[in-house]
PDB file of N, CA and C in Angstrom:
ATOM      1  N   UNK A   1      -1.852  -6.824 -25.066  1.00  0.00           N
ATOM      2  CA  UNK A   1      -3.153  -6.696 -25.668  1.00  0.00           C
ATOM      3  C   UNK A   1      -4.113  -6.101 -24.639  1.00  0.00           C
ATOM      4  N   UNK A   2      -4.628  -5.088 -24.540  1.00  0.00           N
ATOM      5  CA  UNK A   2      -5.420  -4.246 -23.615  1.00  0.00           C
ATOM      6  C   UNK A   2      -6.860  -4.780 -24.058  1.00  0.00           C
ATOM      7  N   UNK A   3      -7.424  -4.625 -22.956  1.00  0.00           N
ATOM      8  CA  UNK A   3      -9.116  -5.075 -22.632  1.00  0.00           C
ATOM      9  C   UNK A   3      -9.820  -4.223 -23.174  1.00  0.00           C
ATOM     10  N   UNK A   4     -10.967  -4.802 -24.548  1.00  0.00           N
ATOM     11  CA  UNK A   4     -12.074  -4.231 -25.101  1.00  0.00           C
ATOM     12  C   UNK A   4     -13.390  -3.587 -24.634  1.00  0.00           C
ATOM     13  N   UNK A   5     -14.254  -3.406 -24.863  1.00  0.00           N
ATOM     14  CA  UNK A   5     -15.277  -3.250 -24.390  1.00  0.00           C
ATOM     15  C   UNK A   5     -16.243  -3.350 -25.395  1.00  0.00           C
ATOM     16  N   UNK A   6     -17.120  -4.564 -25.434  1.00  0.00           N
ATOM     17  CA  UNK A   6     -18.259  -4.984 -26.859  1.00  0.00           C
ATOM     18  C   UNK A   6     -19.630  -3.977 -26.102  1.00  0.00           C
ATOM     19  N   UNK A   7     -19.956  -4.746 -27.469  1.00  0.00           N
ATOM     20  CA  UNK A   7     -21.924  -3.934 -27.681  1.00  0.00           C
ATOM     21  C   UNK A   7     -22.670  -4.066 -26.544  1.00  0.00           C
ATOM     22  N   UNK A   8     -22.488  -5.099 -25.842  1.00  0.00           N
ATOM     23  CA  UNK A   8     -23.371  -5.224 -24.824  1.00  0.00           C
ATOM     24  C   UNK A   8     -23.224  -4.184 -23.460  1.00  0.00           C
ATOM     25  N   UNK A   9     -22.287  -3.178 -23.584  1.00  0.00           N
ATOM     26  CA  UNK A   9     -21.721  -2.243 -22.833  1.00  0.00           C
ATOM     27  C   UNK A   9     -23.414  -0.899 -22.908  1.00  0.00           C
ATOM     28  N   UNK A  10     -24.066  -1.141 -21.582  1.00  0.00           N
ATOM     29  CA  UNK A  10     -24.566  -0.310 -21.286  1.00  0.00           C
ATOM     30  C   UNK A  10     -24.339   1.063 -20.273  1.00  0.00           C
ATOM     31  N   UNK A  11     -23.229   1.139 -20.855  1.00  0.00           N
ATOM     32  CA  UNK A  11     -22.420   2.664 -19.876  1.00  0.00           C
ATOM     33  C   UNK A  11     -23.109   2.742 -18.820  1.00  0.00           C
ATOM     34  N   UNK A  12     -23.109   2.117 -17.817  1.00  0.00           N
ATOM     35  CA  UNK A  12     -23.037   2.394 -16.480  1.00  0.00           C
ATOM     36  C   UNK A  12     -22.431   2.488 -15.408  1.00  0.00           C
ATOM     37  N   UNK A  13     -21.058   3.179 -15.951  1.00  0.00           N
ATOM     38  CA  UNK A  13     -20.146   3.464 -15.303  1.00  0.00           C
ATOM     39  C   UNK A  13     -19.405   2.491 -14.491  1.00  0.00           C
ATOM     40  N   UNK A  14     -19.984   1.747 -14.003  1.00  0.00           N
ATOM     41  CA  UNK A  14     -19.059   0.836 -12.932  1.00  0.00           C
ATOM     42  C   UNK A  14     -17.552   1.011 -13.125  1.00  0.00           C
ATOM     43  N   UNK A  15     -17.075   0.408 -14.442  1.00  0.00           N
ATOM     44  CA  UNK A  15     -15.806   0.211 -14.643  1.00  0.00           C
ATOM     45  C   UNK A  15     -14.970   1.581 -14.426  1.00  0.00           C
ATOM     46  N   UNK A  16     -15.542   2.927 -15.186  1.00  0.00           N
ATOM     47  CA  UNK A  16     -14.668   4.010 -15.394  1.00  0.00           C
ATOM     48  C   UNK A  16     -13.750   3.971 -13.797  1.00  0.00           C
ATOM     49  N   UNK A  17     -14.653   3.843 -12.635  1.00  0.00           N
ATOM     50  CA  UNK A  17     -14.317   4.439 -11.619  1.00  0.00           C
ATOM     51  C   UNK A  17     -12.977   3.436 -10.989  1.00  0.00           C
ATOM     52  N   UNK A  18     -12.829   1.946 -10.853  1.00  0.00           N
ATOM     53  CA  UNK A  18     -12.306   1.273 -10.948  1.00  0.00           C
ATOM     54  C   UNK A  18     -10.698   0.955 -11.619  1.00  0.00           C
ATOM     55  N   UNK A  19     -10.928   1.476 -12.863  1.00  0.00           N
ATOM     56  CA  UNK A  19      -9.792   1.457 -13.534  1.00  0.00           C
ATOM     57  C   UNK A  19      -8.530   2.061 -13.244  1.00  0.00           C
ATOM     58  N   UNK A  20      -7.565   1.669 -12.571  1.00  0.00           N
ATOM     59  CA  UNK A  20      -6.081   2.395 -11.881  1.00  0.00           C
ATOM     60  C   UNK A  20      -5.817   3.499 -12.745  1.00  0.00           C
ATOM     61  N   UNK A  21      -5.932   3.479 -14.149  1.00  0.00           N
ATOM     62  CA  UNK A  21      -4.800   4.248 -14.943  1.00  0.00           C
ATOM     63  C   UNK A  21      -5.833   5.514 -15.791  1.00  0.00           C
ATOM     64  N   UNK A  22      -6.883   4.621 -15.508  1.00  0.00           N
ATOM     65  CA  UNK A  22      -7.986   6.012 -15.973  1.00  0.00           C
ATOM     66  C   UNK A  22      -7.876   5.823 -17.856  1.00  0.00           C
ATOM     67  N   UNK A  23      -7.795   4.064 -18.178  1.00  0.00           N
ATOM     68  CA  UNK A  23      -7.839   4.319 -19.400  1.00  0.00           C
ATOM     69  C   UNK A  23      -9.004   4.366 -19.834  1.00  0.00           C
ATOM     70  N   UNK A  24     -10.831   4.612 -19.956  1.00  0.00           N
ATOM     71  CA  UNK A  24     -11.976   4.290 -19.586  1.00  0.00           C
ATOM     72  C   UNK A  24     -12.373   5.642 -20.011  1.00  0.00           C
ATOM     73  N   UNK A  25     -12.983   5.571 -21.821  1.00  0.00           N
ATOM     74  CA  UNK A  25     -13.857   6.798 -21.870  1.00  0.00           C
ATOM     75  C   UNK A  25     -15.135   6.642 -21.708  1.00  0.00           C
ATOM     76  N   UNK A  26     -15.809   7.639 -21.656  1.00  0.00           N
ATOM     77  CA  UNK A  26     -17.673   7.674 -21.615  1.00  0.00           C
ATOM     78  C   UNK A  26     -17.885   7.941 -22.916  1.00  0.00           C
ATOM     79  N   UNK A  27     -19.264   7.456 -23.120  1.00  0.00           N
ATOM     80  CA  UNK A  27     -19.868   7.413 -24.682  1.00  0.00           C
ATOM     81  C   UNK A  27     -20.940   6.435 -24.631  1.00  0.00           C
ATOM     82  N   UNK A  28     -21.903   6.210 -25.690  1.00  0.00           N
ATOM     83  CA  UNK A  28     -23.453   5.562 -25.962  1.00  0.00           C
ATOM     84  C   UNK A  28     -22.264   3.983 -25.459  1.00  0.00           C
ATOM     85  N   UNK A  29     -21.473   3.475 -25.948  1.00  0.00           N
ATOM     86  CA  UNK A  29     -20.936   2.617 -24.985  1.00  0.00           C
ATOM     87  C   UNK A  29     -18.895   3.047 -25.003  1.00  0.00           C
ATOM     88  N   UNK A  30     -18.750   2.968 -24.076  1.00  0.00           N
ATOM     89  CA  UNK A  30     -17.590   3.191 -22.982  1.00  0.00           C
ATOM     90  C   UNK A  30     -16.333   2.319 -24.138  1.00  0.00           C
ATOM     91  N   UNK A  31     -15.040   3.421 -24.054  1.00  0.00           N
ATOM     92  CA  UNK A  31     -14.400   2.831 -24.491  1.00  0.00           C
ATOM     93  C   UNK A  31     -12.904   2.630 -23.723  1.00  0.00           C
ATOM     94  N   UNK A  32     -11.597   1.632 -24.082  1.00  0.00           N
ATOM     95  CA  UNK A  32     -10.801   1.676 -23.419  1.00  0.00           C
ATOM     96  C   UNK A  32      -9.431   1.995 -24.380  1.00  0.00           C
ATOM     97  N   UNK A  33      -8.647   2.737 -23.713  1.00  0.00           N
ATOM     98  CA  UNK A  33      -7.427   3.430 -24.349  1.00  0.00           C
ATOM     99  C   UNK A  33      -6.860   2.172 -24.083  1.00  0.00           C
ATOM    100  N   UNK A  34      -6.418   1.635 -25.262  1.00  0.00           N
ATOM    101  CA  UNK A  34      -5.148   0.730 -25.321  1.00  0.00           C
ATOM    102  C   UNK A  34      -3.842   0.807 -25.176  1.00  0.00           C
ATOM    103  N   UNK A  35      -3.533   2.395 -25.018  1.00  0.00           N
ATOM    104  CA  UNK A  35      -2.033   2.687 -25.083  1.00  0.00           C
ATOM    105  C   UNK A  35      -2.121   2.468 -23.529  1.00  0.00           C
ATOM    106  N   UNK A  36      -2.912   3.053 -22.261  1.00  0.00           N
ATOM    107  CA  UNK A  36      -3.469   3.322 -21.493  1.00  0.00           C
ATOM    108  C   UNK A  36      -3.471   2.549 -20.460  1.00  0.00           C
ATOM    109  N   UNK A  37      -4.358   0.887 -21.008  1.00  0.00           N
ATOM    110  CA  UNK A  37      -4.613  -0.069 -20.609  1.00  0.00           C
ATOM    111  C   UNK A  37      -3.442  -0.657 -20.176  1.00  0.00           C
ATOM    112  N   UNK A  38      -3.233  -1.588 -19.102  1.00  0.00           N
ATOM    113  CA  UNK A  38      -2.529  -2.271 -18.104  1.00  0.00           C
ATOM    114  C   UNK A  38      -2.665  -3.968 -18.219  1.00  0.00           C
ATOM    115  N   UNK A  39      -4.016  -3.791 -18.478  1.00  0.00           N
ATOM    116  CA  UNK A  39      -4.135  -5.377 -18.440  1.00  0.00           C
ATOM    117  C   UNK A  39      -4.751  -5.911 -17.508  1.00  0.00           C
ATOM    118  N   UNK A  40      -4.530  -5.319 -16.481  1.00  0.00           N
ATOM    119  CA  UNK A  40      -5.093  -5.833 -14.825  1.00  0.00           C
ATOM    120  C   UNK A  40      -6.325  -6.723 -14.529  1.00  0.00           C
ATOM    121  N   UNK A  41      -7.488  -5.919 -15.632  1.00  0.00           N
ATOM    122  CA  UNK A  41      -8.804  -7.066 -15.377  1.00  0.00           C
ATOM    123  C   UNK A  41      -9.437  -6.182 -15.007  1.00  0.00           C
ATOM    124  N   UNK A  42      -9.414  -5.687 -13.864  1.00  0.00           N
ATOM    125  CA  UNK A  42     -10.360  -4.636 -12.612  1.00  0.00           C
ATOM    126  C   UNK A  42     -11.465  -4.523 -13.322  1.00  0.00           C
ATOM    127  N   UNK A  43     -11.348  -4.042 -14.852  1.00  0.00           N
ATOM    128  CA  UNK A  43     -12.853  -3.419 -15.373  1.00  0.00           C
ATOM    129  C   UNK A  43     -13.678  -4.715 -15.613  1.00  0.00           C
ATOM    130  N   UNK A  44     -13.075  -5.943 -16.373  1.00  0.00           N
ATOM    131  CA  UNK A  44     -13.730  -6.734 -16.720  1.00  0.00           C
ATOM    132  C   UNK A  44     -14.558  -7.537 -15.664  1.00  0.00           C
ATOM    133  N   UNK A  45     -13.193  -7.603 -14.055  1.00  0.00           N
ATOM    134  CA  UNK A  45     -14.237  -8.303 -12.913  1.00  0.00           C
ATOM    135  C   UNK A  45     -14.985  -7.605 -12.479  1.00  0.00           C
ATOM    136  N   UNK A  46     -15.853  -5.670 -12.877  1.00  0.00           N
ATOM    137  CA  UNK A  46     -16.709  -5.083 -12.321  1.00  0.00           C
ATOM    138  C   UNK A  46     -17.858  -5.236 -12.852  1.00  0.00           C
ATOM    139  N   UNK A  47     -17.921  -5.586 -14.342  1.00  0.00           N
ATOM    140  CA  UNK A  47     -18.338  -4.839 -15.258  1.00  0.00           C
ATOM    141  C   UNK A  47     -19.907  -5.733 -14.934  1.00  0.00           C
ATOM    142  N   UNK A  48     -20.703  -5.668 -14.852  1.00  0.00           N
ATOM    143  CA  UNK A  48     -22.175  -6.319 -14.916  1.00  0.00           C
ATOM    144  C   UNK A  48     -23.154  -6.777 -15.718  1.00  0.00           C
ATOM    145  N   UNK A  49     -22.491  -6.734 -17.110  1.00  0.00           N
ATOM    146  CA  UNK A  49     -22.817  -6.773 -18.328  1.00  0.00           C
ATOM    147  C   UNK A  49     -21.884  -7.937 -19.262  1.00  0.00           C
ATOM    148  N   UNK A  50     -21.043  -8.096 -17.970  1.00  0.00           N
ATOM    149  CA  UNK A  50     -19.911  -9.135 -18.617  1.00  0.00           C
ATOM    150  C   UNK A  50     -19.187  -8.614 -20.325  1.00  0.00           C
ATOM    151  N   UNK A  51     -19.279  -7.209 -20.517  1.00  0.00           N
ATOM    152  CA  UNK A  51     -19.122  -6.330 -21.770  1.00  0.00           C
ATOM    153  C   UNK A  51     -17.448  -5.976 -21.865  1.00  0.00           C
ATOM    154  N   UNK A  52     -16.886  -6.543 -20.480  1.00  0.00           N
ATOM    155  CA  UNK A  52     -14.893  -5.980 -21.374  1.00  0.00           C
ATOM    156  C   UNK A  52     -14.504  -7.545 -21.283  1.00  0.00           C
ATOM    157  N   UNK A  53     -13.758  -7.617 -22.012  1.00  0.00           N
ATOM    158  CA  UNK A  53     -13.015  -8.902 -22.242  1.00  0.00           C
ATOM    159  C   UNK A  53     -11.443  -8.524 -23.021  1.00  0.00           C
ATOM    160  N   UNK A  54     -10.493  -9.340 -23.224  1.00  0.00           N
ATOM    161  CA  UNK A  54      -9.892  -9.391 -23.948  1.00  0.00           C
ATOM    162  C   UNK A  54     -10.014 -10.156 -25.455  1.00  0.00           C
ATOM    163  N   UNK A  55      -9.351  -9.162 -26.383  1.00  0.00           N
ATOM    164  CA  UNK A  55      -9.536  -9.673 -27.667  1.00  0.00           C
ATOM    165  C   UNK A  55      -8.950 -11.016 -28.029  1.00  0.00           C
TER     166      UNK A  55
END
């Protein structure tokens, strides 16, 4: 199950850069490729908005 990214996602990049596999698009809020995704966390322990979680 790969890590979401909710509403409270004010695209400020933190996570994109972070993410090993580069699953992390840009947009009004940031989304994550699930095929992509790893699981690892990295984005969710960057994120400052507390905005990725798992579903």
């Amino acid at each position: 199950m790969a890590y979401v990214i909710g509403n409270d996602c004010i695209a400020c990049g933190t996570c994109i850069d972070e993410c090993p596999v580069g699953a992390i698009s840009e947009g009004d809020i940031y989304s994550i490729n699930p095929d992509a995704c790893t699981e690892c966390g990295t984005c969710a322990d960057v994120c400052p908005n507390e905005a990725i979680s798992l579903p």
